[in-house]
Structures are given as structure tokens and as C-alpha cells.
Protein backbone atom coordinates (compact mmCIF):
# COMPACT_ATOMS: atom_id res chain seq x y z
CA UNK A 1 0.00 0.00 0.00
CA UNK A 2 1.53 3.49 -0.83
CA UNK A 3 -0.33 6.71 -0.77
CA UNK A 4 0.69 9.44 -2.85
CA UNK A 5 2.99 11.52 -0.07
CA UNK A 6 5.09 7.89 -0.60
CA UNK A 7 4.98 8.49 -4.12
CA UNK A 8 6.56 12.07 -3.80
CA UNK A 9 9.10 11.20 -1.24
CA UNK A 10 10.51 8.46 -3.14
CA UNK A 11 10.43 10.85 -6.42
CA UNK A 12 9.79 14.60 -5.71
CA UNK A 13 10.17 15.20 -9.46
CA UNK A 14 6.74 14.19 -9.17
CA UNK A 15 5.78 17.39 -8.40
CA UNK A 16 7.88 19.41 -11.12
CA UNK A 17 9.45 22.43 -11.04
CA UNK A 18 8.47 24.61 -7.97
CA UNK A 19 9.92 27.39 -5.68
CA UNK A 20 7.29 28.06 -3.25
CA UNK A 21 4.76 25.00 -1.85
CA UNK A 22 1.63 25.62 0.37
CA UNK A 23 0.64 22.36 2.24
CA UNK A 24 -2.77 21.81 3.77
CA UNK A 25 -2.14 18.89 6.31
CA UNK A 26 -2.41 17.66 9.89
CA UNK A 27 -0.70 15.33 12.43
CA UNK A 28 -2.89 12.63 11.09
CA UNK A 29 -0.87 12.98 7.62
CA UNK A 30 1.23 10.22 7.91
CA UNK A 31 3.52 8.04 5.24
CA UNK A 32 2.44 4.15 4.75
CA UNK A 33 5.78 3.27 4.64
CA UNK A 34 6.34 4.91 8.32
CA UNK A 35 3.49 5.86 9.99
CA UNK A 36 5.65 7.65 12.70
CA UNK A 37 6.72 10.10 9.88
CA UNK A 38 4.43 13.17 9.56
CA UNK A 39 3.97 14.25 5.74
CA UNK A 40 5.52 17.62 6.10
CA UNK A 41 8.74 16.83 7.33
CA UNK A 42 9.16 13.94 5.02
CA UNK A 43 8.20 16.83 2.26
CA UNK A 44 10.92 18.87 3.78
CA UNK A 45 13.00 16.23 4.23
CA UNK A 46 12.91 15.71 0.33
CA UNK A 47 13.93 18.53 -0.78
CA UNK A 48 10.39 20.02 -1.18
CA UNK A 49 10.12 23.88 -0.33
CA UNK A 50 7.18 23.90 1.59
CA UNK A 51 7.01 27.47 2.95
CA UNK A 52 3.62 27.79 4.16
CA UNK A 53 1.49 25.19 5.98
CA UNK A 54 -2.39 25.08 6.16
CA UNK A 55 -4.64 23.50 9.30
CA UNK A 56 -8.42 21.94 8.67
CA UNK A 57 -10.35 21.72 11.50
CA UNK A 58 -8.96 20.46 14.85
CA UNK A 59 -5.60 22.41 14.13
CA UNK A 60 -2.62 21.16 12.39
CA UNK A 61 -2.21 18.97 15.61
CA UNK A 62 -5.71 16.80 14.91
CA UNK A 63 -6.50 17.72 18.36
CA UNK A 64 -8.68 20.44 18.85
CA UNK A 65 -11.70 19.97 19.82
CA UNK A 66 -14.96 19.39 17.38
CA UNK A 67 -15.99 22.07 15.84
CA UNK A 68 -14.13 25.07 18.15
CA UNK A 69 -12.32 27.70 15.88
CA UNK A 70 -7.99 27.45 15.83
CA UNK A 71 -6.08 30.16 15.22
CA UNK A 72 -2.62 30.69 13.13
CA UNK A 73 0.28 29.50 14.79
CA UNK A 74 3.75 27.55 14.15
CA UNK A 75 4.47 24.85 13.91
CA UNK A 76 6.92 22.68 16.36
CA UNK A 77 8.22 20.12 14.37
CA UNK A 78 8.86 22.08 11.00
CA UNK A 79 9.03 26.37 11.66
CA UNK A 80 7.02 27.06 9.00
CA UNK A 81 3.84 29.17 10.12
CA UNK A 82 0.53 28.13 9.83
CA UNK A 83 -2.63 29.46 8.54
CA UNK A 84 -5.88 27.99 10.09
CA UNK A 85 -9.02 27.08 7.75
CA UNK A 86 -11.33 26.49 10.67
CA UNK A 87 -12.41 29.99 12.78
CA UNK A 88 -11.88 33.00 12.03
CA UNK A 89 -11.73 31.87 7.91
CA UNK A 90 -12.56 28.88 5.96
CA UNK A 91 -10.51 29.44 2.69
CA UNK A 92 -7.34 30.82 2.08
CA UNK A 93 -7.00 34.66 1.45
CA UNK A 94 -5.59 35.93 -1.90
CA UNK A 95 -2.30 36.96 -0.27
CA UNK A 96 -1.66 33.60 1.69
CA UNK A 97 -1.78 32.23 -1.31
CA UNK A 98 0.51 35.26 -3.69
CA UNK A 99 3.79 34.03 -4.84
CA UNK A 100 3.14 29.97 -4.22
CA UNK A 101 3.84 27.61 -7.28
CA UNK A 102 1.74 25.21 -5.73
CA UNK A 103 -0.67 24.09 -2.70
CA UNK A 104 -0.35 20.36 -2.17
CA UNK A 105 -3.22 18.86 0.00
CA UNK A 106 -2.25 15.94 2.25
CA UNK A 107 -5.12 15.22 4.95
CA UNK A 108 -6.51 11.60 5.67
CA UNK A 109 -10.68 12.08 5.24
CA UNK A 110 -13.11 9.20 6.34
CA UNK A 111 -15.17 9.19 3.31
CA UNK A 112 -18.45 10.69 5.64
CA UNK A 113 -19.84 13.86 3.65
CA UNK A 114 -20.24 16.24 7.00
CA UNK A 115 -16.70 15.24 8.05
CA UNK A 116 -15.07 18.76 7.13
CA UNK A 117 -11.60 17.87 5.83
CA UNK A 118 -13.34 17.28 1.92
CA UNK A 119 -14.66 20.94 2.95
CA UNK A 120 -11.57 22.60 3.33
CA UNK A 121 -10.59 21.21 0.19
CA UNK A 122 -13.94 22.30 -1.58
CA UNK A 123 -12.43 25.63 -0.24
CA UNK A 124 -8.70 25.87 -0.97
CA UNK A 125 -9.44 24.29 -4.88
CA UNK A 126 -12.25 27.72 -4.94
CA UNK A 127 -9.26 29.58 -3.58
CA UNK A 128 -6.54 28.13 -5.62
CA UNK A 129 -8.72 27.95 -9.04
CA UNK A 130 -8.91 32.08 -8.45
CA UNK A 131 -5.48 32.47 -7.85
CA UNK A 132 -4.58 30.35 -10.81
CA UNK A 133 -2.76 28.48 -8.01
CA UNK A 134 -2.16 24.85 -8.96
CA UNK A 135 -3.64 21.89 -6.44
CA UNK A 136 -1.97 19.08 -6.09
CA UNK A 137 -4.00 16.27 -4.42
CA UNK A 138 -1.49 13.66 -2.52
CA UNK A 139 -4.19 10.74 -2.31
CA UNK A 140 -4.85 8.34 0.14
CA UNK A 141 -7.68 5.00 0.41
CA UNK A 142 -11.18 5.92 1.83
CA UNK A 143 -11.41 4.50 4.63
CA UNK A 144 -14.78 3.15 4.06
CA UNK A 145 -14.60 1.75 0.57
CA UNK A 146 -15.42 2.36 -2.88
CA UNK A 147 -17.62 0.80 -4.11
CA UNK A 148 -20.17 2.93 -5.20
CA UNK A 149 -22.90 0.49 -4.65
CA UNK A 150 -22.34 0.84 -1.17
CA UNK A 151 -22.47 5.39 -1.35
CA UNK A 152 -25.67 6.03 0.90
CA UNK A 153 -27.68 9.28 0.50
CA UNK A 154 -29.44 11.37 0.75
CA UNK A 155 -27.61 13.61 -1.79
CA UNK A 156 -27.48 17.02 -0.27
CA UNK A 157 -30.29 19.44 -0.91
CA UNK A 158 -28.72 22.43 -1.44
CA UNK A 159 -31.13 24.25 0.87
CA UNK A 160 -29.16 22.71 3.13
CA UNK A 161 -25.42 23.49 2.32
CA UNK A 162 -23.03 24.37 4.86
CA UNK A 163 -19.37 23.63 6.05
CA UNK A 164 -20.38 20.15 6.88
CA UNK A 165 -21.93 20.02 2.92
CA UNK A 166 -21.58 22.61 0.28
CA UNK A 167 -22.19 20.60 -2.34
CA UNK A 168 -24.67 18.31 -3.87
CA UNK A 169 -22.95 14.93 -2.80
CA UNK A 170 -23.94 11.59 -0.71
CA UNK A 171 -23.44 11.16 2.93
CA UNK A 172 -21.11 8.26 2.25
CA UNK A 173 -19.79 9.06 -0.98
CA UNK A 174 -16.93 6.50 -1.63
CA UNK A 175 -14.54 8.80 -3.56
CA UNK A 176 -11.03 9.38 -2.05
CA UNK A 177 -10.32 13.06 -1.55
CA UNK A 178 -8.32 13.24 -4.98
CA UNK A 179 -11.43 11.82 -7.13
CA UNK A 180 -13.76 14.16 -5.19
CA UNK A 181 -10.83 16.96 -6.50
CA UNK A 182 -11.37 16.13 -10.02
CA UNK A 183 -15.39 15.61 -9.66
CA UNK A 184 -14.96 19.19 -8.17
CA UNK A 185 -13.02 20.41 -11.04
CA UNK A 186 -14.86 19.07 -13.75
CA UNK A 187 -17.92 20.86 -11.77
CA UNK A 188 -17.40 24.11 -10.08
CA UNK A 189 -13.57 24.88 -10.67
CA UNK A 190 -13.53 24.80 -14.75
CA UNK A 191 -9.77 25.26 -15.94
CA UNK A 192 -7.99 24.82 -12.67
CA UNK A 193 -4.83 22.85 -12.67
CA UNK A 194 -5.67 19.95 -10.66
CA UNK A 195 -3.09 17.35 -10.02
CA UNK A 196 -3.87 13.85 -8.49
CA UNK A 197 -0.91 11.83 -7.34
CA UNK A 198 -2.72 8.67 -6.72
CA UNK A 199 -2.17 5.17 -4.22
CA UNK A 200 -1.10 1.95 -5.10
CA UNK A 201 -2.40 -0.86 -3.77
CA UNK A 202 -5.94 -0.04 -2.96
CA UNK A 203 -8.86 -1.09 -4.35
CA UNK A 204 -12.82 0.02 -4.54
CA UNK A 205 -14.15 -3.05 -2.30
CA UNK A 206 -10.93 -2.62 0.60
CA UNK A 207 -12.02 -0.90 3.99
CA UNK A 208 -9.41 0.45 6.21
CA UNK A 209 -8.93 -3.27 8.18
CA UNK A 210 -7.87 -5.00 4.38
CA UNK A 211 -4.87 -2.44 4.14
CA UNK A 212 -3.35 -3.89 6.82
CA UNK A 213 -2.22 -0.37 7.88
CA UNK A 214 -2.19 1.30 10.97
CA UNK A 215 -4.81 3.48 12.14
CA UNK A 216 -3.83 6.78 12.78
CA UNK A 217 -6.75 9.17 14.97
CA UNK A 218 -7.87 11.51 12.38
CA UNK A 219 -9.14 13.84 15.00
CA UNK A 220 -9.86 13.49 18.73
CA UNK A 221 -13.13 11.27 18.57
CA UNK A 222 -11.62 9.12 15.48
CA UNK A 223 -9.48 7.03 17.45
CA UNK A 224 -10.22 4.04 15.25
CA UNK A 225 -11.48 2.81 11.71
CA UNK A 226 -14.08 0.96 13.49
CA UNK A 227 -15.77 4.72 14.64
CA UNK A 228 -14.67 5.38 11.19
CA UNK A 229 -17.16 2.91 9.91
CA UNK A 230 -20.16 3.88 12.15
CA UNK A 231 -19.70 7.68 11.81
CA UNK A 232 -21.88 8.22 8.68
CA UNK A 233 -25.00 6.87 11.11
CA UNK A 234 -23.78 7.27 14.32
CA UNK A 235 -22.96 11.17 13.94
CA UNK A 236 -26.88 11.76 13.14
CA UNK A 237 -26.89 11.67 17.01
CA UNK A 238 -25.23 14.94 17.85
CA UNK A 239 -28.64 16.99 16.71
CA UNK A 240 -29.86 15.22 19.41
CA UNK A 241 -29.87 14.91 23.61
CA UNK A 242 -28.06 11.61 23.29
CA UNK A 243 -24.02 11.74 24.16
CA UNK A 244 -22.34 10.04 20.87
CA UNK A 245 -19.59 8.84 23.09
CA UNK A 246 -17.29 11.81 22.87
CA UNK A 247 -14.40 11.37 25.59
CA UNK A 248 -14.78 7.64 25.73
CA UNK A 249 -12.46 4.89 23.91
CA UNK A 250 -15.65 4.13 21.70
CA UNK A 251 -16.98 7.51 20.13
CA UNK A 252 -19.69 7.40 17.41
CA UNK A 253 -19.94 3.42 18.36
CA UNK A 254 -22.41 3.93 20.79
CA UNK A 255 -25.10 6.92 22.00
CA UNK A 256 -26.60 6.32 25.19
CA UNK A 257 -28.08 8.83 28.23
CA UNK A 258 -28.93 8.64 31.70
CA UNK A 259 -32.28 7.83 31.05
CA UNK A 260 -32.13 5.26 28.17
CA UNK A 261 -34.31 1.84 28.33
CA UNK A 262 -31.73 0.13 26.22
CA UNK A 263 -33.81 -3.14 26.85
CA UNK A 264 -36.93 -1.72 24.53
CA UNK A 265 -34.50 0.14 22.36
CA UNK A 266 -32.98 -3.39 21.80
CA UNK A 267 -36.06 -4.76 21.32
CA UNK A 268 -37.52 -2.60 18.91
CA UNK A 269 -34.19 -3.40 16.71
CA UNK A 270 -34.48 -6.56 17.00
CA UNK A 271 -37.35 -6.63 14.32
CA UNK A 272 -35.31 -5.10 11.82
CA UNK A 273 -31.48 -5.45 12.32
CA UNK A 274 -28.94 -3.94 9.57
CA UNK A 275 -26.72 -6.33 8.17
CA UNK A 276 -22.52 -6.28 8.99
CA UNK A 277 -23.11 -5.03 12.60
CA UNK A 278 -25.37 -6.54 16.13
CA UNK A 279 -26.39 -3.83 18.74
CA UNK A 280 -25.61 -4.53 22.53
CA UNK A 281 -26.20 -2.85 25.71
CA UNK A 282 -23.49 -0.63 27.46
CA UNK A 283 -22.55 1.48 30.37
CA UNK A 284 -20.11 4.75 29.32
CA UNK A 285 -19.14 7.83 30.89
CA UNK A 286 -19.23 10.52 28.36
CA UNK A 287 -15.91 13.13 29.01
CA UNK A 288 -17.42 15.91 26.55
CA UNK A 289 -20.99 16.55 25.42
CA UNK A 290 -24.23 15.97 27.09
CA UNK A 291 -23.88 13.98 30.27
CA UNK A 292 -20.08 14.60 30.36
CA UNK A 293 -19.22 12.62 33.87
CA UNK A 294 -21.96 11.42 33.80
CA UNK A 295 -23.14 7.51 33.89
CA UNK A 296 -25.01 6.73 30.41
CA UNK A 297 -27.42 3.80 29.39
CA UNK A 298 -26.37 2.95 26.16
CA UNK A 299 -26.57 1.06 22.94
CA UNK A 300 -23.08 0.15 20.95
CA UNK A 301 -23.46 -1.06 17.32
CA UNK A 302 -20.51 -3.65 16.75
CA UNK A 303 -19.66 -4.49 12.93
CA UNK A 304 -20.25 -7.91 12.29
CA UNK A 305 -18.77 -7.62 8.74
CA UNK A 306 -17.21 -4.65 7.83
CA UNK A 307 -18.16 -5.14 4.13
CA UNK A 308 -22.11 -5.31 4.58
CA UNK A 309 -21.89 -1.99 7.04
CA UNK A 310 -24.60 0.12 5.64
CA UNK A 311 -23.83 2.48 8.60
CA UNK A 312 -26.31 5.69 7.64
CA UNK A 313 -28.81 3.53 7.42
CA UNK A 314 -28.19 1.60 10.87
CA UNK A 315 -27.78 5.34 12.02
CA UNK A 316 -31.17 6.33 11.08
CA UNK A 317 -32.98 3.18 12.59
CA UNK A 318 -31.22 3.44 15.67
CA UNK A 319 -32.39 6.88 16.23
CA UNK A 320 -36.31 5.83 15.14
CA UNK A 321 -35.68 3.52 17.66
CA UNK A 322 -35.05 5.95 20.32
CA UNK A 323 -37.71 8.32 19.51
CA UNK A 324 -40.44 5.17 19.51
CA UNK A 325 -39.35 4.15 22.71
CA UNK A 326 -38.38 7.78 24.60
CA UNK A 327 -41.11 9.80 22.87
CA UNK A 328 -41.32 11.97 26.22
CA UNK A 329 -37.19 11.95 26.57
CA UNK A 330 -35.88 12.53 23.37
CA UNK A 331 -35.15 16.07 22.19
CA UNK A 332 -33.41 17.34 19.27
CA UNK A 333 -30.85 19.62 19.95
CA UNK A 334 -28.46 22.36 18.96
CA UNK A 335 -24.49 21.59 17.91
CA UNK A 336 -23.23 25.11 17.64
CA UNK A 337 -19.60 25.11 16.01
CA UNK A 338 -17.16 27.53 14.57
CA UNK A 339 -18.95 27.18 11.23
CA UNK A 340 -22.33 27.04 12.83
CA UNK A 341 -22.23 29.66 16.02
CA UNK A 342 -25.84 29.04 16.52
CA UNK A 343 -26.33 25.13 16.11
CA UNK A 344 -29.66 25.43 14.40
CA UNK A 345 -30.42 22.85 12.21
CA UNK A 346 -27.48 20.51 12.51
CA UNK A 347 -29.66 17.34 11.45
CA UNK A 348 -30.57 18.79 8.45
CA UNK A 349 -27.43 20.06 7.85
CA UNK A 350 -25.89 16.38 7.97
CA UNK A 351 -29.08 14.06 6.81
CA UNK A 352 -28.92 17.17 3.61
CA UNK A 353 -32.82 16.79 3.26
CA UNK A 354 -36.28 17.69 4.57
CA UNK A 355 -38.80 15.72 5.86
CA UNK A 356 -37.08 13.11 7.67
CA UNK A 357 -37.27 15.17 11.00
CA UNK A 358 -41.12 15.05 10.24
CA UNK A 359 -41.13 11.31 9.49
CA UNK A 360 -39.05 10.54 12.49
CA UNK A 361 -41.03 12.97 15.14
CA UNK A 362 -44.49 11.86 13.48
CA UNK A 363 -44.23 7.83 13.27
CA UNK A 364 -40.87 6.36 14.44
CA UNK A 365 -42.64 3.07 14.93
CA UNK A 366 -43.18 2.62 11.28
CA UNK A 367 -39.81 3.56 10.10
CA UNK A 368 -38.30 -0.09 8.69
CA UNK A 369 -35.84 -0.63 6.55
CA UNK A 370 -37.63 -0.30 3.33
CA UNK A 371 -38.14 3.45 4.10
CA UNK A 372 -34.69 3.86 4.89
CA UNK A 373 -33.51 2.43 1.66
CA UNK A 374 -35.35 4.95 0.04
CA UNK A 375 -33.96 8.09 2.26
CA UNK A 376 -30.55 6.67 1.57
CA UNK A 377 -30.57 6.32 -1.97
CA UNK A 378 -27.53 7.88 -3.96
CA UNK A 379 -29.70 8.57 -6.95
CA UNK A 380 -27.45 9.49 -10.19
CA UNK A 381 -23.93 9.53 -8.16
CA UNK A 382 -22.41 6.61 -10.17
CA UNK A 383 -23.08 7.95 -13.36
CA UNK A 384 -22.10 11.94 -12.09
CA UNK A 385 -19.00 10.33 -10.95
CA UNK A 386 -18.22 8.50 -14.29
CA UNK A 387 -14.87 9.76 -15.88
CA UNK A 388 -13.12 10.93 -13.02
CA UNK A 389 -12.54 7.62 -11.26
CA UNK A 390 -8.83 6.94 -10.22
CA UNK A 391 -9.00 2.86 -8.90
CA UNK A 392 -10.79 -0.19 -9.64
């Protein structure tokens, strides 16, 4: 398995001719060939002149917290100074981009549509496209797969665009970052120099466990692909009173609350379980989020098969679940964030549709898996995505 950042260490002629390089990365940016090596000191190592680095959200560390704004810094380990994406701006400024030959993007995504790091990308191709800036895209698997039988909706209504979706695309979408680069440029950045230095060694139908790779914590409640996996579903739950796990070893594998009755949540999913994964009862102590230090009742989805994971849709019967059971409990809440000060909205900012609020709110007992299968349709995606395809 080598990702592209192997591919331009071994070879930085790769990347041709060039002065001045912008990289957008993070801690999580990490060679396959050593995953102790971070991707910008490798670059420097090289012989690459990297002379301005760029953070996504969580900070060029991959350790701030969800959603809080960073702020420009330096960095540590390299010097260089570093311009944050996530607070006070989401795309670069003209002038932090003036007099660089290139911006290469290295940052490991999870192939979930409201995960931001495809965001900042969206944003720094707008930027670079403008600039007449070229973007080079150093590639790396999805995590989740490929195969494009597997993307689950819905496609985002654009009614609903935001930093978590600002553009018309599925909630799993199975691209890696560098195809969704290309869809991009086909689409919205017309004549931009986009660049794709691709992976070996991965194919459409491989999830993160068939690498054979180490997993490296994407942020601080992606401590492992099997989160990873569950995210797409399992995030649905922060636009709501249940704690998603945040400050536990188990994030976005299980929700729970105080005042759960896991017993007839388990029961009512027991007529209708998703294939690849078997819910169980747990006890966890949230450290962040509603009930932090607090005891929680709780439900844990455990893949079963990593392959059959249909995880929005296990997300979204879950969470009928809950409502059928808790009608008095349940609440849906605000998530405010740097992108989203007030929180209003956030499930239809991630689901990317109405009328599934309704649905769920109105008759949770009748929502089955045939009606999911229809709210999770990617409708059109395979053939939008025909052309700019990089693996088999």
C-alpha cells in the first residue's frame, strides 16, 4: 500500500518544477511506509520547499476539539507558520496564497460527507482555481470503501449546504479526496490545474482493516477505523440529547443517556437489524458533550462484517428507535460550532434533506428498513462520478 505523499518522497520530481509549496495537512498525515513520519517533514525532508502550511479543523495537531475555531500559529516540528481554515476563515486569502507555485493537500478524510476535511478542500481548490494556483491532491484510500454500490444518500439538498456540505454529494460518498478533486473540477472549478498523485495498492471493495495499515486518529473522537465505519450513522446523534460517546475509547460506536431503556430500544431493533453489525447494551461515561461525567445507558453497534456496514442507514434506525421508545425523553438539539455559532439545524445540515425530522417525530414506529432504503438512496452519483474515477 503506498499513498501518494510515498509516491513524492521516493520521487519529488513528481511534483515538477516549484519554488514556493503551500501544504494543507495535519498530524494525522502520515507516510504508509512509516506511519511515525508526519507528511511535512518527510516533504521537507525531500527537498520540497514547503514554505507555508495550512490546518483543517482540529488544528494542524488533529487535536482540537470538534468544531471550536484554531487560530494561526507555528508549527513545532517544521518552523514554518501556519494558517488555520477552521475559525476566524474557511478558505485561504488571496495573499496567503501570492507568490506559491503550488498548494499540495495531504489530509486523511473518512469518506463521511459532514466530516469537514473534503470541505476545506472544496475551499482551498475555490481559492486556488482564483489564484490560478495549482492543487496538487497527494491521495490516500477511503477509509470506508469504494464501491459505489455501497455510497448512501441522501444527496445534499442544497437548501441545506453548509461547512459540513456545500455541495450536492452523498453522505457516504466513496470517492477518495483526490477523485472528489477532479469531480470538483470538472464541476465548479472549470480550468484549474488539478493534479492527483494517486495510491497503489488499494482497491474500490478494501475498507481500512484490508490495508493492513495502521490506524492513525484523524481527530480526537476518530481514534479508530471501526468509529470510522459507524460515523456516517452514528454522527446523526449529535442533533440530538443523546451523548455520541465523545471522551470515551468508543466515540460514534455507541449513543446512550442517563435515562435510556436500552432493553426496549434493543427490542424494537431486534425486528429489523442492519446487516454487517449486532447492537448490545453498554454502560459509558461521556468526558465531553451531554452527560459529560456522567453515567449513560447505552446502545453500541458492533460491525459484524465490515463489508455489509450500511452504517447511515443503521444510524437512522437506531435513532427511530429511540424516539419510539423515549417519545417523552428525546429532544433534538443544537451543535453550535465555529462554522455554525448558533447550532440550528445541525440534522438537516448532515441528513442534507427535509422531511425526515417530520417522518421521524411523526411515526418512528413505522420507520423499517424499506423506508430507509429509500432516504438513503444515492440517486445518479455513479453515473455523475463516471470519468473521473482513479482505482478499480
Amino acid at each position: 500500500m503506498i499513498f501518494g505523499i510515498d509516491h513524492v518522497i521516493a520521487d519529488p520530481r513528481l511534483l515538477g518544477s516549484l519554488a514556493r509549496v503551500g501544504l494543507v495537512t495535519n498530524d494525522a498525515a502520515r507516510l504508509a511506509a512509516q506511519p511515525s513520519g508526519h507528511s511535512r517533514t518527510a516533504l521537507l525532508g525531500a527537498g520540497v520547499p514547503v514554505v507555508r502550511l495550512f490546518g483543517p479543523e482540529h488544528g494542524l495537531g488533529a487535536s482540537a476539539a470538534d468544531g471550536a475555531g484554531v487560530s494561526d500559529s507555528t508549527d513545532a516540528l517544521s518552523g514554518l507558520p501556519v494558517v488555520s481554515l477552521y475559525g476566524e476563515r474557511m478558505r485561504p486569502a488571496p495573499e496567503q496564497l501570492a507568490g506559491l507555485d503550488a498548494v499540495l493537500f495531504d489530509v486523511p478524510d473518512i469518506g463521511a460527507r459532514f466530516y469537514t476535511y473534503v470541505w476545506t478542500l472544496f475551499e482551498v481548490g475555490a481559492a486556488c482555481a482564483e489564484a490560478g494556483v495549482p492543487l496538487i491532491v497527494l491521495d490516500r484510500p477511503n477509509p470506508l470503501g469504494g464501491r459505489l454500490d455501497f455510497a448512501e444518500g441522501p444527496i445534499l439538498d442544497m437548501t441545506f449546504a453548509s461547512f459540513v456540505g456545500n455541495d450536492a454529494i452523498p453522505v457516504r460518498h466513496a470517492l477518495t479526496v483526490g477523485e472528489l478533486a477532479l469531480l470538483w473540477q470538472r464541476e465548479r472549478w472549470p480550468g484549474a490545474d488539478v493534479r492527483v498523485i494517486a495510491c497503489d495498492g488499494w482497491r474500490r471493495e478494501m475498507v481500512w482493516s484490508d490495508t493492513g495499515l495502521e490506524w492513525i486518529p484523524t481527530s480526537p473522537s476518530m481514534p479508530s477505523a471501526e468509529g470510522a465505519l459507524l460515523y456516517p450513522g452514528m454522527c446523526l446523534f449529535e442533533a440530538t440529547n443523546l451523548s455520541v460517546g465523545r471522551g470515551t475509547d468508543a466515540p460514534f460506536q455507541q449513543v446512550g443517556a442517563p435515562w435510556l431503556d436500552v432493553a426496549r430500544v434493543l427490542d424494537h431493533l431486534s425486528r429489523q437489524t442492519p446487516r454487517g453489525v449486532r447492537f448490545e447494551r453498554v454502560v459509558f461515561t461521556p468526558g465531553i458533550g451531554p452527560y459529560a461525567g456522567e453515567p449513560c445507558e447505552g446502545v453500541r453497534a458492533v460491525a459484524t462484517d465490515a463489508h455489509l456496514v450500511r452504517p447511515v442507514g443503521l444510524g437512522l434506525l437506531l435513532l427511530a428507535a429511540v424516539i419510539a421508545t423515549h417519545r417523552l425523553r428525546f429532544a433534538w438539539a443544537r451543535y453550535p460550532t465555529a462554522a455554525n455559532p448558533r447550532g440550528d439545524g445541525h440534522f438537516e445540515r448532515l441528513i442534507g434533506r427535509s422531511g425526515i425530522r417530520a417522518t421521524l417525530d411523526a411515526t418512528p414506529d413505522r420507520v423499517d428498513g424499506a423506508m430507509v432504503e429509500a432516504w438513503t438512496r444515492a440517486d445518479g452519483w455513479r453515473d455523475r462520478v463516471r470519468g473521473i474515477l482513479r482505482y478499480d
